[in-house]
PDB file of N, CA and C in Angstrom:
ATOM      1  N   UNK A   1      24.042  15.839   9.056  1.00  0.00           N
ATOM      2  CA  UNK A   1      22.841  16.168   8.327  1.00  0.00           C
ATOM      3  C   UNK A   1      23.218  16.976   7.093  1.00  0.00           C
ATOM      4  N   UNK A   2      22.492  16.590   6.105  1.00  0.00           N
ATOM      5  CA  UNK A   2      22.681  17.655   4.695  1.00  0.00           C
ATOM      6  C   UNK A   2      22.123  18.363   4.468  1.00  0.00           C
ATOM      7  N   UNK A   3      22.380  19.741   4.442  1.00  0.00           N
ATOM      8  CA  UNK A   3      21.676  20.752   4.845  1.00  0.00           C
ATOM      9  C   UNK A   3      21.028  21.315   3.011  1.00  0.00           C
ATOM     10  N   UNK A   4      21.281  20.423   1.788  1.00  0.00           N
ATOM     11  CA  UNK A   4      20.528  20.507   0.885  1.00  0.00           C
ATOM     12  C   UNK A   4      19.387  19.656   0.957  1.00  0.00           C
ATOM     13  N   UNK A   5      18.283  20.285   0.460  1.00  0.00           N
ATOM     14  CA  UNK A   5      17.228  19.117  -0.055  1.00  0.00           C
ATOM     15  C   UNK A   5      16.642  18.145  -0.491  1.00  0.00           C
ATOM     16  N   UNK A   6      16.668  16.491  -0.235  1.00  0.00           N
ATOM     17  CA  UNK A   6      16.520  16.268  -1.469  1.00  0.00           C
ATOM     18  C   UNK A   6      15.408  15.998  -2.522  1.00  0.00           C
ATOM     19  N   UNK A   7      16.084  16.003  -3.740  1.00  0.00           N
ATOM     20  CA  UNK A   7      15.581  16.359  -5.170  1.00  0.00           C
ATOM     21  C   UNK A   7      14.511  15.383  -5.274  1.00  0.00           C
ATOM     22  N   UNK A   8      15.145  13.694  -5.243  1.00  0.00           N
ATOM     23  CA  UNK A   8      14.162  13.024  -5.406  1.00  0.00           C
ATOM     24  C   UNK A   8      14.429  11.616  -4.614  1.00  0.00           C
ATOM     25  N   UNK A   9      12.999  11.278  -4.403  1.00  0.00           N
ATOM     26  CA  UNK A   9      13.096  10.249  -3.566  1.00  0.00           C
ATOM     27  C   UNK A   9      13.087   8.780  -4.067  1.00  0.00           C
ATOM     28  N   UNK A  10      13.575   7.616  -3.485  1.00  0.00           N
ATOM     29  CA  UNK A  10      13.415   6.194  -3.938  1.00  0.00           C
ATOM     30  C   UNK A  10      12.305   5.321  -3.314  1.00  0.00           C
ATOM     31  N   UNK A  11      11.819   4.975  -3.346  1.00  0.00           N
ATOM     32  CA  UNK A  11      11.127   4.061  -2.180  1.00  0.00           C
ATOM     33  C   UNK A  11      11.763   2.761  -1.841  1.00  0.00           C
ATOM     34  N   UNK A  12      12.957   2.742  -2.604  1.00  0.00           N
ATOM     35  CA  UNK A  12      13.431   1.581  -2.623  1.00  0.00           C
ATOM     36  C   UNK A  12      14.417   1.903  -1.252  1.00  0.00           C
ATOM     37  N   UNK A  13      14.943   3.180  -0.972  1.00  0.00           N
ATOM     38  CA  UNK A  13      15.760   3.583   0.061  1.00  0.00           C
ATOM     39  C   UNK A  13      15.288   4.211   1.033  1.00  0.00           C
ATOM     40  N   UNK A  14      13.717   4.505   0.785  1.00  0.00           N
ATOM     41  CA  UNK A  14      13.077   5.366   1.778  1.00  0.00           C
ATOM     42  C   UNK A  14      13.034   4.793   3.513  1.00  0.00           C
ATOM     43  N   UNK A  15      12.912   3.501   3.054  1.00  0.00           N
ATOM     44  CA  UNK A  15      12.916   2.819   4.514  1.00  0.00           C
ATOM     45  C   UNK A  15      14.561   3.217   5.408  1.00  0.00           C
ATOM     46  N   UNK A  16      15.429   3.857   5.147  1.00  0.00           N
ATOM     47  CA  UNK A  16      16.804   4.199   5.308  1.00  0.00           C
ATOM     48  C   UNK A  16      16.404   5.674   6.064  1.00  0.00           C
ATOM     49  N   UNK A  17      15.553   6.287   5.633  1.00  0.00           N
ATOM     50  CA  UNK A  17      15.561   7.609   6.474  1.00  0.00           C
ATOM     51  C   UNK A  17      14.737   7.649   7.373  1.00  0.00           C
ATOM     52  N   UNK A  18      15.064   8.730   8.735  1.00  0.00           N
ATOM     53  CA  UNK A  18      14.404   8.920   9.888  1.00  0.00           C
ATOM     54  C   UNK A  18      12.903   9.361   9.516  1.00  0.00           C
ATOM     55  N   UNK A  19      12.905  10.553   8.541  1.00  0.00           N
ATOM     56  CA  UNK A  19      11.737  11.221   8.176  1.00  0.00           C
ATOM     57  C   UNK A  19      11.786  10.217   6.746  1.00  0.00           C
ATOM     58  N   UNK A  20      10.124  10.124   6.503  1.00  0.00           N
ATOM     59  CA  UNK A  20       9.610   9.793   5.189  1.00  0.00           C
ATOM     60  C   UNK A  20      10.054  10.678   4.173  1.00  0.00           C
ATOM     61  N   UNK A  21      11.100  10.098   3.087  1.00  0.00           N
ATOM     62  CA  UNK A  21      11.364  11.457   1.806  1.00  0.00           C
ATOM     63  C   UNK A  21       9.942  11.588   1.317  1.00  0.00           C
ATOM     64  N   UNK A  22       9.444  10.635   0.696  1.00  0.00           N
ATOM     65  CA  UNK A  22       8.414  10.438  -0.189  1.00  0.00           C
ATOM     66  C   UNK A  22       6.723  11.018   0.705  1.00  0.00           C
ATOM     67  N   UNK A  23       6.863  11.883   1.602  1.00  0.00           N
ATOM     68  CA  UNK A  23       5.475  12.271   2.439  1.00  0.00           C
ATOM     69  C   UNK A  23       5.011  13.392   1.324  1.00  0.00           C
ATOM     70  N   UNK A  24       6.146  14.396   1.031  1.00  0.00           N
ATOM     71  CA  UNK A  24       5.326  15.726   0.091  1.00  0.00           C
ATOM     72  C   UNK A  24       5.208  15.131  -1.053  1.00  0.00           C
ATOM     73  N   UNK A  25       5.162  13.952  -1.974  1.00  0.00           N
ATOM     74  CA  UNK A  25       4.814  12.790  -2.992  1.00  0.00           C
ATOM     75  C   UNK A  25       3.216  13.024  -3.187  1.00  0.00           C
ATOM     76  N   UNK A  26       2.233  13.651  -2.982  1.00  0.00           N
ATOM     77  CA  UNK A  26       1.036  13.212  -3.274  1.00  0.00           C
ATOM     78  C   UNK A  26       0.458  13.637  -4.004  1.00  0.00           C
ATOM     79  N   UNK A  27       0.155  12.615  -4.890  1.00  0.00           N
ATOM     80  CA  UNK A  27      -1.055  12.861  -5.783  1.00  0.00           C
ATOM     81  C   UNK A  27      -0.956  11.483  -6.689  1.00  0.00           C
ATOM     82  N   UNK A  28      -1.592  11.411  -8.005  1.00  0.00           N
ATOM     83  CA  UNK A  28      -2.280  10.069  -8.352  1.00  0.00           C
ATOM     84  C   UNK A  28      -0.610   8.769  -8.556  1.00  0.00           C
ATOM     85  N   UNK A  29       0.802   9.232  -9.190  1.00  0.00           N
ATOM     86  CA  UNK A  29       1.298   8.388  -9.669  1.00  0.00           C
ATOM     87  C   UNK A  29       1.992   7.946  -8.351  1.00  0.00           C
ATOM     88  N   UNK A  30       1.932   8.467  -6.999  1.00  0.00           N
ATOM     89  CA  UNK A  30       2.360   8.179  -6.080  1.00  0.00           C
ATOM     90  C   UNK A  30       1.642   7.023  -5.215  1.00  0.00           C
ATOM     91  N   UNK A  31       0.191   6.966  -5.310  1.00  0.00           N
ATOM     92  CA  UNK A  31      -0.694   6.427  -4.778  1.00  0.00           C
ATOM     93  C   UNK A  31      -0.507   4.898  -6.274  1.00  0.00           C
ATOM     94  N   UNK A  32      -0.356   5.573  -7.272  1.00  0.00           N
ATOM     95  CA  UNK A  32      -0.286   4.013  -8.012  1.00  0.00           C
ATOM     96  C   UNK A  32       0.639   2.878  -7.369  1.00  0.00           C
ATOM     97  N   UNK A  33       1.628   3.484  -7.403  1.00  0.00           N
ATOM     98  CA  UNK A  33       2.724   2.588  -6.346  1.00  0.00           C
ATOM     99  C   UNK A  33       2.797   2.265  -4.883  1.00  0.00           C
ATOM    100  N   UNK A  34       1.637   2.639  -4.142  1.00  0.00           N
ATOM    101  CA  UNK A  34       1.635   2.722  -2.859  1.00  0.00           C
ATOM    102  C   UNK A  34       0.772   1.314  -2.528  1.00  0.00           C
ATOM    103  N   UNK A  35       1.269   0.551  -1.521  1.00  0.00           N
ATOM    104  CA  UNK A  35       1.086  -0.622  -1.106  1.00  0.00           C
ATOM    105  C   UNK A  35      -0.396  -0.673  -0.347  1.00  0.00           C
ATOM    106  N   UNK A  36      -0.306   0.513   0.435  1.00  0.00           N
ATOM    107  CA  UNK A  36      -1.314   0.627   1.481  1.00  0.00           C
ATOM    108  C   UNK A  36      -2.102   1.713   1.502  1.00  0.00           C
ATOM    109  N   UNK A  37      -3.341   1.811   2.159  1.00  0.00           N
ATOM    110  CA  UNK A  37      -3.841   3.440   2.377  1.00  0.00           C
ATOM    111  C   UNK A  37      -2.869   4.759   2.724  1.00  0.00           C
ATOM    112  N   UNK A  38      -3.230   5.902   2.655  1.00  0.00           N
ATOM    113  CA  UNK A  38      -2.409   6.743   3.788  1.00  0.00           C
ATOM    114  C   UNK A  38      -2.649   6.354   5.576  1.00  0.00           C
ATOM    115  N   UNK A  39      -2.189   6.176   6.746  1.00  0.00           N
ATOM    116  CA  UNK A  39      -2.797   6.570   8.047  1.00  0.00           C
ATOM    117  C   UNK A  39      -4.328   6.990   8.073  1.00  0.00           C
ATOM    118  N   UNK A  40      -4.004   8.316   7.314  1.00  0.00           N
ATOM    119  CA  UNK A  40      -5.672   9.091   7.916  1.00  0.00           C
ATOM    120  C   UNK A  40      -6.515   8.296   7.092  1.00  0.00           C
ATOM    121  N   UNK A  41      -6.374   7.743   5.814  1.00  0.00           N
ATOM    122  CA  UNK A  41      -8.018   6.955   5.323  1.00  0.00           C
ATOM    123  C   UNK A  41      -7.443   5.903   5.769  1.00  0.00           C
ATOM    124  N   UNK A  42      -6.751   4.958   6.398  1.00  0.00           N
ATOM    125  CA  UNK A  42      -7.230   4.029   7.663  1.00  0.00           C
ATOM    126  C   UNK A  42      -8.073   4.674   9.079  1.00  0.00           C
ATOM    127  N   UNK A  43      -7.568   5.363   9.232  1.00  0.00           N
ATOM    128  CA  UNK A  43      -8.228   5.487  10.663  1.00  0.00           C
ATOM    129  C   UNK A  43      -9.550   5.989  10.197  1.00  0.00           C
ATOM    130  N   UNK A  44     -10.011   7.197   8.801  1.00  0.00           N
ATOM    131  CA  UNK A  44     -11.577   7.369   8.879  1.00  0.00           C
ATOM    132  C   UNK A  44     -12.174   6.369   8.397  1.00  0.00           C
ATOM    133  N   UNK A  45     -11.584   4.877   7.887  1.00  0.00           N
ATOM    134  CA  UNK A  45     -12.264   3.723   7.488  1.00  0.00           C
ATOM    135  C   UNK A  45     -12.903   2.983   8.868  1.00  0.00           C
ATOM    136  N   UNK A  46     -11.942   3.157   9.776  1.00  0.00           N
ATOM    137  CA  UNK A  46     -12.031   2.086  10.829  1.00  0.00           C
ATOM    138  C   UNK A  46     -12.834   3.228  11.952  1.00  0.00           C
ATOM    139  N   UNK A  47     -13.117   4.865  11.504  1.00  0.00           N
ATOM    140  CA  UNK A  47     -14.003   5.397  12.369  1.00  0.00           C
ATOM    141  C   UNK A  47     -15.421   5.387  11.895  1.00  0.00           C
ATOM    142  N   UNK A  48     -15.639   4.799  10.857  1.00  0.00           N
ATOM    143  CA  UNK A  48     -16.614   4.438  10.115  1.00  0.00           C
ATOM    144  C   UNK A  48     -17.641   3.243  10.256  1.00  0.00           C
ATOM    145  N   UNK A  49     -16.598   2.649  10.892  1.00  0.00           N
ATOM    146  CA  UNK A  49     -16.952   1.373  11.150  1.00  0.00           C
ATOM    147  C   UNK A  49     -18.213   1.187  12.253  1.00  0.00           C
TER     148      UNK A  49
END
C-alpha cells in the first residue's frame, strides 16, 4: 500500500482500484463525465416510484 495520497485520479484506471479514487470528485465537471446516476439518486428514484 502507498502510504501517499493520490493527487489525481483517471477514470480510465479507476476500475484498477479496490476503493473508488474518483468518490471525493464531486461536483458539476465530474458529473459531466459520469455515465450513470450516483447509488443514492438511484435508489431515491426507484423509492419514489
Amino acid at each position: 500500500a502507498d502510504p501517499e495520497p493520490l493527487e489525481a485520479a483517471n477514470k480510465a484506471t479507476a476500475h484498477m482500484y479496490i476503493v473508488n479514487p474518483l468518490k471525493n470528485l464531486k461536483g458539476s465537471l465530474n458529473k459531466l463525465f459520469s455515465t450513470h446516476p450516483p447509488i443514492e439518486e438511484r435508489i431515491a428514484a426507484l423509492e419514489k416510484m
